[in-house]
PDB file of N, CA and C in Angstrom:
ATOM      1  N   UNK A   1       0.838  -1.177   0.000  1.00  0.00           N
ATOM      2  CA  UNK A   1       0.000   0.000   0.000  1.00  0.00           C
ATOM      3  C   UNK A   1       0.885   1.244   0.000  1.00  0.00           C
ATOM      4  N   UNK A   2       0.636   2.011  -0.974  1.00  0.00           N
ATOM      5  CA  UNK A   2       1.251   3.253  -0.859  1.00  0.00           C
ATOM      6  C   UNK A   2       1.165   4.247   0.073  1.00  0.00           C
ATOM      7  N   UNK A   3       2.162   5.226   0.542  1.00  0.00           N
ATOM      8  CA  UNK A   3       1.603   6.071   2.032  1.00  0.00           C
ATOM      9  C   UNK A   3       1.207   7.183   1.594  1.00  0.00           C
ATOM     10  N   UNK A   4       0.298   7.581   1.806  1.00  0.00           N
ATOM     11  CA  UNK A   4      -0.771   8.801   1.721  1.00  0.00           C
ATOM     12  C   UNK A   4      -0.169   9.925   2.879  1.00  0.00           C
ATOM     13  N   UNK A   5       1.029  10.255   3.303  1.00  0.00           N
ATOM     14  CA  UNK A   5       1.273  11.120   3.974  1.00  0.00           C
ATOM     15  C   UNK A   5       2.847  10.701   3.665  1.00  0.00           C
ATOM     16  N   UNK A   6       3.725  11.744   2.841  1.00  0.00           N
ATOM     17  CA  UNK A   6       4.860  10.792   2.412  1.00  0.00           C
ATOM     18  C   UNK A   6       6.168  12.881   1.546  1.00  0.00           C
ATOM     19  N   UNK A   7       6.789  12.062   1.311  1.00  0.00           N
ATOM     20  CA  UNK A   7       8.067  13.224   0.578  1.00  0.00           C
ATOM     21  C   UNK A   7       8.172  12.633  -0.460  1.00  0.00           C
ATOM     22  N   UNK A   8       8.219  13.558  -1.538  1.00  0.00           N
ATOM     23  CA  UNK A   8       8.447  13.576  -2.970  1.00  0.00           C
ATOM     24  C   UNK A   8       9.719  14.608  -3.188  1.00  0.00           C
ATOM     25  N   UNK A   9      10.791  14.148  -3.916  1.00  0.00           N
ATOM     26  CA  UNK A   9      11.864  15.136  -4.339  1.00  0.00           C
ATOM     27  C   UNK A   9      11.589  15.530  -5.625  1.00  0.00           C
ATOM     28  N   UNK A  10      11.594  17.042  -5.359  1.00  0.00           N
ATOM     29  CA  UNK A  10      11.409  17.872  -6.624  1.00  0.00           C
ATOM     30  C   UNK A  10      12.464  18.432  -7.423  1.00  0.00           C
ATOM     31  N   UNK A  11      14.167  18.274  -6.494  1.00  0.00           N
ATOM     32  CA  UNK A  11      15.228  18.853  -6.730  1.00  0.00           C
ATOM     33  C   UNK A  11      16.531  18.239  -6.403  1.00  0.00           C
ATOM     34  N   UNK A  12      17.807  18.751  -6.686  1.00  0.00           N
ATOM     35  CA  UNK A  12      18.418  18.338  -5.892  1.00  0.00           C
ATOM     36  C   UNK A  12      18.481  18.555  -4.740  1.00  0.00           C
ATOM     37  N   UNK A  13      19.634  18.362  -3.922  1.00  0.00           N
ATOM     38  CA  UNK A  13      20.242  18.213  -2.336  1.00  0.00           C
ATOM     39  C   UNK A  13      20.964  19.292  -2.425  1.00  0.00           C
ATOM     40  N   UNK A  14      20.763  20.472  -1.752  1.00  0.00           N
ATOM     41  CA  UNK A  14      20.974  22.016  -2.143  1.00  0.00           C
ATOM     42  C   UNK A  14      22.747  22.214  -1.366  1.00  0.00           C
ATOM     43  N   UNK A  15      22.785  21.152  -0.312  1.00  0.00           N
ATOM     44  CA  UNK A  15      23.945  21.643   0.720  1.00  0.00           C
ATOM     45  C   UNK A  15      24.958  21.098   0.579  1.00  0.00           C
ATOM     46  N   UNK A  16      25.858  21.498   1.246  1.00  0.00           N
ATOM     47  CA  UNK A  16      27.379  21.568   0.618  1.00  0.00           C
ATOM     48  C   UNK A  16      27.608  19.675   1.368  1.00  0.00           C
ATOM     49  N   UNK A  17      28.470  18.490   0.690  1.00  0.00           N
ATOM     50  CA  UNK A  17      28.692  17.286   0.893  1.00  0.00           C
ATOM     51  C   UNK A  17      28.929  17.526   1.950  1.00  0.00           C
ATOM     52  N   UNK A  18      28.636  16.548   2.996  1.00  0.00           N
ATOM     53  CA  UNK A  18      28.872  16.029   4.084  1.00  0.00           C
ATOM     54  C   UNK A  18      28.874  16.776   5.226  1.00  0.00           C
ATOM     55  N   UNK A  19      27.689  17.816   5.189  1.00  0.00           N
ATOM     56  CA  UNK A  19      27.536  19.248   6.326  1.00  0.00           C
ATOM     57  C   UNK A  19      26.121  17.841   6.457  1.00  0.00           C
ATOM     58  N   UNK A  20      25.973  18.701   7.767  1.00  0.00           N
ATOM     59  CA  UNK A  20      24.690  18.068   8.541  1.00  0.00           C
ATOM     60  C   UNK A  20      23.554  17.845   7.597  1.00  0.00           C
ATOM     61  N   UNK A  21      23.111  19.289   7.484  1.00  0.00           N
ATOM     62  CA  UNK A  21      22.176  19.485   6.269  1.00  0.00           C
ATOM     63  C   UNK A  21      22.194  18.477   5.273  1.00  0.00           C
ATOM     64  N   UNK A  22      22.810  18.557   4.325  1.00  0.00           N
ATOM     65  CA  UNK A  22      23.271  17.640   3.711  1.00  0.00           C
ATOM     66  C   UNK A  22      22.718  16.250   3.672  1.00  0.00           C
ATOM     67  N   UNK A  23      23.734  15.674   4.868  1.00  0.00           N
ATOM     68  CA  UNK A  23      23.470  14.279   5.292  1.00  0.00           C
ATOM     69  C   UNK A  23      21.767  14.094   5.812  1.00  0.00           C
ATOM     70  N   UNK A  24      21.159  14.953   6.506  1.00  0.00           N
ATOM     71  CA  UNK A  24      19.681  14.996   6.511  1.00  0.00           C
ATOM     72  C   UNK A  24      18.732  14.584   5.437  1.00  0.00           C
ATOM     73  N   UNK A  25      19.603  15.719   4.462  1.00  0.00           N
ATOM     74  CA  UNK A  25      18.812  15.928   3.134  1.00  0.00           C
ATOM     75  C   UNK A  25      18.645  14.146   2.564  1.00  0.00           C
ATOM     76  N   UNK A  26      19.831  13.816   2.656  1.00  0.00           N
ATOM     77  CA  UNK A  26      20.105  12.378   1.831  1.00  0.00           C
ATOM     78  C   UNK A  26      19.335  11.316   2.288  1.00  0.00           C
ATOM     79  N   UNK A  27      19.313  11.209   3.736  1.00  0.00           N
ATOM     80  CA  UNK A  27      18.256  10.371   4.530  1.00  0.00           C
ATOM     81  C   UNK A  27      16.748  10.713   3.879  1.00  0.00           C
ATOM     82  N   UNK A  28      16.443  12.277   3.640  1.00  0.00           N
ATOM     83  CA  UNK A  28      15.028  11.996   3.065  1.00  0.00           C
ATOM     84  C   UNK A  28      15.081  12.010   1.795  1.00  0.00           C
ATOM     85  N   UNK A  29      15.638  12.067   1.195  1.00  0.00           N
ATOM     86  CA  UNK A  29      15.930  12.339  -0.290  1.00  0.00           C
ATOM     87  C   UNK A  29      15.754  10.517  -0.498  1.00  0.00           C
ATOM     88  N   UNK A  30      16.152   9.463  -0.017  1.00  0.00           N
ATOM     89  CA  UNK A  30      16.483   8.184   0.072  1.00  0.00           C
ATOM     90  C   UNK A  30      15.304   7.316   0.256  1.00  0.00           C
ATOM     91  N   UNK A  31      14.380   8.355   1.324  1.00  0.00           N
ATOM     92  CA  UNK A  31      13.052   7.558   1.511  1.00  0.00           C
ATOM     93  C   UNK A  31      11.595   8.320   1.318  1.00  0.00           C
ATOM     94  N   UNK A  32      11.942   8.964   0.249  1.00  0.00           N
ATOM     95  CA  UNK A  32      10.489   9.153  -0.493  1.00  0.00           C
ATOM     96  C   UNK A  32      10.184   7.980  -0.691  1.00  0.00           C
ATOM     97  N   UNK A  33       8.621   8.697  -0.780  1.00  0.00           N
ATOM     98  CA  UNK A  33       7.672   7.941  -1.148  1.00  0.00           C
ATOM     99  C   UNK A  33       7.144   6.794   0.372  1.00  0.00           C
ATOM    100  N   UNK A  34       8.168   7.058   1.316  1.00  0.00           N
ATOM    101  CA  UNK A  34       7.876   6.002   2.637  1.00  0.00           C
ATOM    102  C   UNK A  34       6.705   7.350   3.405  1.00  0.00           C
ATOM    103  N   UNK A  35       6.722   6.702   4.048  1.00  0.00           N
ATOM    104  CA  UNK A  35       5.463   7.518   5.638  1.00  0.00           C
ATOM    105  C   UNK A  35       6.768   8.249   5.616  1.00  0.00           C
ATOM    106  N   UNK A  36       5.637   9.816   6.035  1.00  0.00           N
ATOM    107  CA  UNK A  36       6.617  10.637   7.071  1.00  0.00           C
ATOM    108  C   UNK A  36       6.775  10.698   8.384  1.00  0.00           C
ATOM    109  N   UNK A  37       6.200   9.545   8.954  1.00  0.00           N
ATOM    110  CA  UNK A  37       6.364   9.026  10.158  1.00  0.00           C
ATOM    111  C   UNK A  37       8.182   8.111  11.085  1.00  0.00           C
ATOM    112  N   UNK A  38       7.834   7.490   9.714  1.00  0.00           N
ATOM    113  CA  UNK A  38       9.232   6.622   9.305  1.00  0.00           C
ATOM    114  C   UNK A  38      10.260   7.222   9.047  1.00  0.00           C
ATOM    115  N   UNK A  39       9.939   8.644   8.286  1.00  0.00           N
ATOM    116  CA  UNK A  39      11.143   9.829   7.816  1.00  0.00           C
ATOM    117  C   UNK A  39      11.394  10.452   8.998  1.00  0.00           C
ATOM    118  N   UNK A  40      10.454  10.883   9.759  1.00  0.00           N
ATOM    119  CA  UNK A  40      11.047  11.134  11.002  1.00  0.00           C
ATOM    120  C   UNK A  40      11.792  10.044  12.137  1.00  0.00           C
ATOM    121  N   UNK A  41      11.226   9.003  12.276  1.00  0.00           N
ATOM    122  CA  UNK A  41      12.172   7.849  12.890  1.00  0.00           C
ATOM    123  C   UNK A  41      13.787   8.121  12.698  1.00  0.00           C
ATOM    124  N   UNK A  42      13.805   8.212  11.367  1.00  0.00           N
ATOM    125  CA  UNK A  42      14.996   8.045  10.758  1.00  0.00           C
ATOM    126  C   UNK A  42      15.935   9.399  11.017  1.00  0.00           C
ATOM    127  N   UNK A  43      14.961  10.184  10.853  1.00  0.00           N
ATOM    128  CA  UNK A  43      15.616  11.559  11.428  1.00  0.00           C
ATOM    129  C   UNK A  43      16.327  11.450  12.909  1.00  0.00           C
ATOM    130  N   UNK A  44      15.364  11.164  13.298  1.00  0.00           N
ATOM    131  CA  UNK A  44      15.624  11.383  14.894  1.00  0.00           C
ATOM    132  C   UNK A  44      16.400  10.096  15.061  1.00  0.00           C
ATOM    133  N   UNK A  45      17.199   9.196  15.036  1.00  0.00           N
ATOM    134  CA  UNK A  45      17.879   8.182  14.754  1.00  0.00           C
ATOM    135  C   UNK A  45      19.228   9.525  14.237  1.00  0.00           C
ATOM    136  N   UNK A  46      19.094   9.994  13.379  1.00  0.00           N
ATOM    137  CA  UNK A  46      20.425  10.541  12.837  1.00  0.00           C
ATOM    138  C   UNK A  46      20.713  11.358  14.115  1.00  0.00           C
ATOM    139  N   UNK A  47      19.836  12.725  14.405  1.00  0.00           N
ATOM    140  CA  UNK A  47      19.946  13.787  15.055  1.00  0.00           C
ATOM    141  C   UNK A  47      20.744  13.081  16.492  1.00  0.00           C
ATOM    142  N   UNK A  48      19.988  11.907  16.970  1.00  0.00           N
ATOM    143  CA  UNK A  48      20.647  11.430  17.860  1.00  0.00           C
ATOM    144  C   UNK A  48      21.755  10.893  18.245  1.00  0.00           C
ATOM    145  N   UNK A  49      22.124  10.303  16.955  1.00  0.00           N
ATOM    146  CA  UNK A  49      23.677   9.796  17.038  1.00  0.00           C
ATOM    147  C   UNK A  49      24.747  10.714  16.529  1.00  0.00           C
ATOM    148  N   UNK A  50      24.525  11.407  15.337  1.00  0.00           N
ATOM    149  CA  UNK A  50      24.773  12.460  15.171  1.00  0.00           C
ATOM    150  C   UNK A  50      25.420  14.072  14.946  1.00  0.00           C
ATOM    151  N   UNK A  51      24.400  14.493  15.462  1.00  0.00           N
ATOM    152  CA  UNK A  51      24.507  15.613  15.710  1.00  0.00           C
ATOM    153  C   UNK A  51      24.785  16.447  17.174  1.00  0.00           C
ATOM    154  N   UNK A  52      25.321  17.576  17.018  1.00  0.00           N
ATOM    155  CA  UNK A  52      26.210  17.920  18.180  1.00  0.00           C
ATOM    156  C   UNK A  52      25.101  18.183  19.306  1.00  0.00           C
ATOM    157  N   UNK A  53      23.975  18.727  19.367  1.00  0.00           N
ATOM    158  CA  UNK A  53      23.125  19.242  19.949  1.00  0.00           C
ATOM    159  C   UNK A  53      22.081  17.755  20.797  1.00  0.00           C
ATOM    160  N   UNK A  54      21.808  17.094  20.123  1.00  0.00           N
ATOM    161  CA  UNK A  54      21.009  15.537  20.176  1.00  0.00           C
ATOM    162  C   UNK A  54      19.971  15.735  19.554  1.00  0.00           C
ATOM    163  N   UNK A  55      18.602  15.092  20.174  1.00  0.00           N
ATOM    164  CA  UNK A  55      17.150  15.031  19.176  1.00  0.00           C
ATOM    165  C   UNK A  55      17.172  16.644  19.631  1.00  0.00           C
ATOM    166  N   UNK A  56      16.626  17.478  18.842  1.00  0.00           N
ATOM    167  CA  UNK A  56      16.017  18.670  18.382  1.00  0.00           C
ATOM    168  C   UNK A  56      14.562  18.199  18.171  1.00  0.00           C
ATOM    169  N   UNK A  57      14.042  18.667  16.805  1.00  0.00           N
ATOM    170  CA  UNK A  57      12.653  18.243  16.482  1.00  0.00           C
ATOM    171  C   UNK A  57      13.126  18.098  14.944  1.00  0.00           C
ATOM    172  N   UNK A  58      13.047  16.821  14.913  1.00  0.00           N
ATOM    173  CA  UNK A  58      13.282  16.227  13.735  1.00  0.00           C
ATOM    174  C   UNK A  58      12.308  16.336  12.242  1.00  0.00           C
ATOM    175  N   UNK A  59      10.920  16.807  12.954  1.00  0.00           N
ATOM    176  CA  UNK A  59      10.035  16.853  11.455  1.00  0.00           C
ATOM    177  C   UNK A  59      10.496  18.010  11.036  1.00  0.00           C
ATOM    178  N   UNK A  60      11.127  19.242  11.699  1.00  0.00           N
ATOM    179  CA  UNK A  60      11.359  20.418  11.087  1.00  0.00           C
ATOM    180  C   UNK A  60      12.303  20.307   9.910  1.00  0.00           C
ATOM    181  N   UNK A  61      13.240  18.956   9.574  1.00  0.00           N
ATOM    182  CA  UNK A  61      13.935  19.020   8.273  1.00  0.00           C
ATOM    183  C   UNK A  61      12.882  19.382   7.334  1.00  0.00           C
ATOM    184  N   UNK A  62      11.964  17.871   7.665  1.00  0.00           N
ATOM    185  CA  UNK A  62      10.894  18.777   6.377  1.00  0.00           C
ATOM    186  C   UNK A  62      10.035  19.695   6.081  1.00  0.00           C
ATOM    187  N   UNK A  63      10.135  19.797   7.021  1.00  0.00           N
ATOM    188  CA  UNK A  63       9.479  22.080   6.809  1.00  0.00           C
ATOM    189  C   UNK A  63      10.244  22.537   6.121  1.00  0.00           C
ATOM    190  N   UNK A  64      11.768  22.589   6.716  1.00  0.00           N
ATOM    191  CA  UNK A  64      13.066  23.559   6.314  1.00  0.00           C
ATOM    192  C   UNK A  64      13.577  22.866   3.985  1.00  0.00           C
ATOM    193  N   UNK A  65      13.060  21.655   4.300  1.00  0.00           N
ATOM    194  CA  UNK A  65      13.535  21.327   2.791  1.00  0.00           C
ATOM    195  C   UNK A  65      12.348  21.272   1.979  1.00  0.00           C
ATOM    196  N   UNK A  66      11.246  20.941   2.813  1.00  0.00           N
ATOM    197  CA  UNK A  66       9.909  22.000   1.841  1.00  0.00           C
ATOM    198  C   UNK A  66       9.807  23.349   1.681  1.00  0.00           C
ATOM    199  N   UNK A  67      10.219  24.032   2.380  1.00  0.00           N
ATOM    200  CA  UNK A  67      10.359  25.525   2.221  1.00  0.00           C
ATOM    201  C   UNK A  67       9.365  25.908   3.088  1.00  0.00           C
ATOM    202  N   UNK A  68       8.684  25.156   3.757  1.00  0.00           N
ATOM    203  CA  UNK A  68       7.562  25.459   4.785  1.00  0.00           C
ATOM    204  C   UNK A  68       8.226  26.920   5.469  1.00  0.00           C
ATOM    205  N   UNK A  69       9.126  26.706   6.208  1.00  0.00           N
ATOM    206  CA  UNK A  69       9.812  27.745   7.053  1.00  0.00           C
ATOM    207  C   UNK A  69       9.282  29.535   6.749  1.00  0.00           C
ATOM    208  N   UNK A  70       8.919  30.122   7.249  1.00  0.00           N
ATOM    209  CA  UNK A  70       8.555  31.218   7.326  1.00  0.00           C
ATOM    210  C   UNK A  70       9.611  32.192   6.684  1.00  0.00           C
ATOM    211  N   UNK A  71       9.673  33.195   6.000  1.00  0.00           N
ATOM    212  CA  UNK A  71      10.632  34.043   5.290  1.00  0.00           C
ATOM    213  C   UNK A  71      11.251  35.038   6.211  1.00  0.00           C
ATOM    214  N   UNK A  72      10.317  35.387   7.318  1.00  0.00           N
ATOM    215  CA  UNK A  72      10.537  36.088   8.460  1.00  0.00           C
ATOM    216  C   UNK A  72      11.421  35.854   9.278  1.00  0.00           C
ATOM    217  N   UNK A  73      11.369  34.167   9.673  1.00  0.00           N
ATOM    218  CA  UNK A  73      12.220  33.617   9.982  1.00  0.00           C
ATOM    219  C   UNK A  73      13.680  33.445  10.035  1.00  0.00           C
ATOM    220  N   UNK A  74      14.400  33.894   8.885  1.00  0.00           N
ATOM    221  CA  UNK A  74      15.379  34.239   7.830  1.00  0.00           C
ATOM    222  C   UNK A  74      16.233  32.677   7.408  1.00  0.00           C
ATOM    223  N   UNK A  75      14.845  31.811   7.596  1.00  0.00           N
ATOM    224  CA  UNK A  75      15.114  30.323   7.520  1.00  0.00           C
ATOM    225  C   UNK A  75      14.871  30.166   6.132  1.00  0.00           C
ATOM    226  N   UNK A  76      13.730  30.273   5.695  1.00  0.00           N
ATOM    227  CA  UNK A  76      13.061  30.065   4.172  1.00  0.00           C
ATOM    228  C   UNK A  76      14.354  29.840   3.305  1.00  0.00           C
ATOM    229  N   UNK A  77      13.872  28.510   2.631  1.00  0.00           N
ATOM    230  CA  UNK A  77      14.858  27.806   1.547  1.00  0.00           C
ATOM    231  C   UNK A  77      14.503  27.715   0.692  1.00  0.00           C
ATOM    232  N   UNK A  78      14.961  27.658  -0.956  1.00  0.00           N
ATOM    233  CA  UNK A  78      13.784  26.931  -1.997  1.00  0.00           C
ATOM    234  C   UNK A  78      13.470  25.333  -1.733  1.00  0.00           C
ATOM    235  N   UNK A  79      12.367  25.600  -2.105  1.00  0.00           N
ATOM    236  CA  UNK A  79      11.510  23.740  -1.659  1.00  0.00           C
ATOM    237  C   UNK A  79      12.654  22.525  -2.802  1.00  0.00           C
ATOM    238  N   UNK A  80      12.963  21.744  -1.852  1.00  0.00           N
ATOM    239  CA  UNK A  80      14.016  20.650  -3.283  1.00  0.00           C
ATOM    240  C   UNK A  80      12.661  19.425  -3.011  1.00  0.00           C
ATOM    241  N   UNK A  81      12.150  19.596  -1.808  1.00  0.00           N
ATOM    242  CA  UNK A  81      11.098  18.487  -1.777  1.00  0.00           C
ATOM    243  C   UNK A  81       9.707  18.561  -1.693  1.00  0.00           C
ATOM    244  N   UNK A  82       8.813  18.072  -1.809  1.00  0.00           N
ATOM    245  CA  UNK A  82       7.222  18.268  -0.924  1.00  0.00           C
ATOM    246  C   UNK A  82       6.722  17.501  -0.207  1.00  0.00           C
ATOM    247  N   UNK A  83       6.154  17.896   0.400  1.00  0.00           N
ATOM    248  CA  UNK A  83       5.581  16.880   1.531  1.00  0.00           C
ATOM    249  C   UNK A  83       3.987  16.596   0.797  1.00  0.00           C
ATOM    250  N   UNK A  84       3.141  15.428   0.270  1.00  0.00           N
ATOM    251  CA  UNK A  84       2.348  15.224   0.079  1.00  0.00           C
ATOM    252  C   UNK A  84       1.721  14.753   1.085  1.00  0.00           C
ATOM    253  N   UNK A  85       0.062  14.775   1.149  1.00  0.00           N
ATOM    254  CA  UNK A  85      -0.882  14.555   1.437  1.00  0.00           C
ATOM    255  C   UNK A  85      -2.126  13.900   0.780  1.00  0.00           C
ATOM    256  N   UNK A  86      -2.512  12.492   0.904  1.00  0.00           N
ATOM    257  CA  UNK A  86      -3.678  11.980  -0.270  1.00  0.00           C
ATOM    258  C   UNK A  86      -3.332  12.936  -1.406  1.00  0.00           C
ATOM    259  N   UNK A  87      -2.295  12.693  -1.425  1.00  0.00           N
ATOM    260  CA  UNK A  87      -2.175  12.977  -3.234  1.00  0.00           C
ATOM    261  C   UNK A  87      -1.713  15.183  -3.240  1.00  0.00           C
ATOM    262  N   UNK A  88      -2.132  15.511  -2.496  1.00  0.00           N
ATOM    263  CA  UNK A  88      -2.001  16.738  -2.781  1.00  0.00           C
ATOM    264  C   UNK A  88      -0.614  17.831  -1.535  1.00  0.00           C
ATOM    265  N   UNK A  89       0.134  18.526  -2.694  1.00  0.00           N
ATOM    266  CA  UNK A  89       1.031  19.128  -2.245  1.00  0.00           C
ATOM    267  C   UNK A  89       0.202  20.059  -0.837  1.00  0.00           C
ATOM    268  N   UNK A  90       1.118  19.789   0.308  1.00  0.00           N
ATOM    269  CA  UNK A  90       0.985  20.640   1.839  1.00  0.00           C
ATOM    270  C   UNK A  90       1.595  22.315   1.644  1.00  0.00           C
ATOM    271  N   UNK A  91       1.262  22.758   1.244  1.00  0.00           N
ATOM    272  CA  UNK A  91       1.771  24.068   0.949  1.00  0.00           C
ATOM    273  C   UNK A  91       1.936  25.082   2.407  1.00  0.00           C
ATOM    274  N   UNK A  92       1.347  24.311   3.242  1.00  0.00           N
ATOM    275  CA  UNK A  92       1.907  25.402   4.437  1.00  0.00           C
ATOM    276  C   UNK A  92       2.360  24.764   5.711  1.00  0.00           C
ATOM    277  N   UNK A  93       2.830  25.971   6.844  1.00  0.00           N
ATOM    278  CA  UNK A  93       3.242  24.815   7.512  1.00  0.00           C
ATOM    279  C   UNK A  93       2.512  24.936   8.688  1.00  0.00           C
ATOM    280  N   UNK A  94       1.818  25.328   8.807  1.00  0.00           N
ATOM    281  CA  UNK A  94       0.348  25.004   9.861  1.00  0.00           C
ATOM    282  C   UNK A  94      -0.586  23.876   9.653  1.00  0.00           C
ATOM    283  N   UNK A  95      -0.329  23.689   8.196  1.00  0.00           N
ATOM    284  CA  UNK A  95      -1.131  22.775   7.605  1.00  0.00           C
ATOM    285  C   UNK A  95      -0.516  21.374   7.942  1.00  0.00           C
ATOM    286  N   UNK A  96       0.907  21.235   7.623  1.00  0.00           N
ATOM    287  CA  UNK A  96       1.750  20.109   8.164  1.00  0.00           C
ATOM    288  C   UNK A  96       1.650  19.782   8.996  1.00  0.00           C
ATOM    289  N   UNK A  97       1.748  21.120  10.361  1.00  0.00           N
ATOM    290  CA  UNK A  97       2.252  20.841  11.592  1.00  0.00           C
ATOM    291  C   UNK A  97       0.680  19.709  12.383  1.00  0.00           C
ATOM    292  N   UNK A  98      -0.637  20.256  11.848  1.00  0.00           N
ATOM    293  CA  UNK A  98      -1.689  19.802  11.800  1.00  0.00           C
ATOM    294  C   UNK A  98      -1.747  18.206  11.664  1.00  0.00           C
ATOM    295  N   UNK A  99      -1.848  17.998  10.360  1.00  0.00           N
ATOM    296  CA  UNK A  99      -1.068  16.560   9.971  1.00  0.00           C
ATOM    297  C   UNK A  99      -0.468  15.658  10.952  1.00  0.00           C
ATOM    298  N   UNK A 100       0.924  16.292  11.326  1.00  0.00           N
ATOM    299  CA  UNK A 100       1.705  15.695  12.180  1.00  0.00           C
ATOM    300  C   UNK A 100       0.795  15.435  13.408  1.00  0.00           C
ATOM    301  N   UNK A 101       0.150  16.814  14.237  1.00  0.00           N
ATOM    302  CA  UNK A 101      -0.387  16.496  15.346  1.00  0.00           C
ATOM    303  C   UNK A 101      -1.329  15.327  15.382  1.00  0.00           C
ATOM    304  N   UNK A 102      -2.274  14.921  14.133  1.00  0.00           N
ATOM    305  CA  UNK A 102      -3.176  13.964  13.970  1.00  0.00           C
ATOM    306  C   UNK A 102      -2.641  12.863  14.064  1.00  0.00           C
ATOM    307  N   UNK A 103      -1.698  12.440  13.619  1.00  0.00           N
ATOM    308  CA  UNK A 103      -0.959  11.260  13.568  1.00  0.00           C
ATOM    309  C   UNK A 103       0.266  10.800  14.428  1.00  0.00           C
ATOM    310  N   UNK A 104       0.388  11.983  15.424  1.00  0.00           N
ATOM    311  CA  UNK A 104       1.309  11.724  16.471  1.00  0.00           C
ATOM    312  C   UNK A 104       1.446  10.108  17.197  1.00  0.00           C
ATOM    313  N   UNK A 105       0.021  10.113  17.250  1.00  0.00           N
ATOM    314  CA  UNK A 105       0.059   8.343  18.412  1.00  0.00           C
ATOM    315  C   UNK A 105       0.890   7.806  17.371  1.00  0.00           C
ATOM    316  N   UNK A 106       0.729   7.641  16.137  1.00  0.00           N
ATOM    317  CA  UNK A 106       1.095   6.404  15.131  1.00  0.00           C
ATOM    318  C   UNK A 106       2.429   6.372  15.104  1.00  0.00           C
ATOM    319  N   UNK A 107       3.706   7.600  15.690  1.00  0.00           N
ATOM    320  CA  UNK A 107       4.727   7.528  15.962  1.00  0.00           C
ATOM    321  C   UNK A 107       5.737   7.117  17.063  1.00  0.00           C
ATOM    322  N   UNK A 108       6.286   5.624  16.992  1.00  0.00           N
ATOM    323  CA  UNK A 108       6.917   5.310  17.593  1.00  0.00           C
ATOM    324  C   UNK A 108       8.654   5.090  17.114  1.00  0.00           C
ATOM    325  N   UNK A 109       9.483   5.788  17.464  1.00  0.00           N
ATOM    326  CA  UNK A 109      10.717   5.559  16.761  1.00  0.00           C
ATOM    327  C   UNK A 109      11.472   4.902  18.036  1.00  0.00           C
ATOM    328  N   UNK A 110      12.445   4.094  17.702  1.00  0.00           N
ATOM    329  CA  UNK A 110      13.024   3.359  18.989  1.00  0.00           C
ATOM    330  C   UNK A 110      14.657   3.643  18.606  1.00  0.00           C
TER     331      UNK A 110
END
């Protein structure tokens, strides 16, 4: 069964080899088309072993590589990916963050 809540790459991997970013990017870049449930597992699996800081909040890669991120912010990136939904591009990130909250129980990463 295909996942109805999932990442599609629209681009390349924007960041310089082997920076954090980067290596993030490649982890989701690798598992489109899986749950973004699972993309976060995997995230938070990296962030944890890792990265200098530990788990952070791992769904925010894909805000930050959808371009979700606010411009205000002085985060805003061009989108290399999208985050789909039953078929249709998430264009915001209230809308995501929504999403995510609905499906929180269904996340268990170990």
């Amino acid at each position: 069964m295909a996942a109805d809540f999932t990442i599609r790459v629209s681009g390349p991997n924007p960041f310089s080899e082997q920076t954090q970013r980067w290596r993030a990017g490649q982890i989701v870049a690798a598992m489109s088309g899986c749950r973004v449930e699972s993309i976060i597992c995997a995230l938070t699996a990296y962030e944890r072993d890792d990265t200098p800081k530990g788990v952070g909040n791992p769904s925010r890669w894909l805000a930050h590589f959808a371009g979700l991120e606010s411009e205000t912010s002085g985060k805003a990136l061009a989108p290399w990916i999208e985050i789909v939904h039953a078929g249709e591009v998430v264009t915001s990130l209230p809308s995501y963050r929504e999403l995510l909250r609905a499906r929180r129980e269904s996340v268990t990463c170990r």
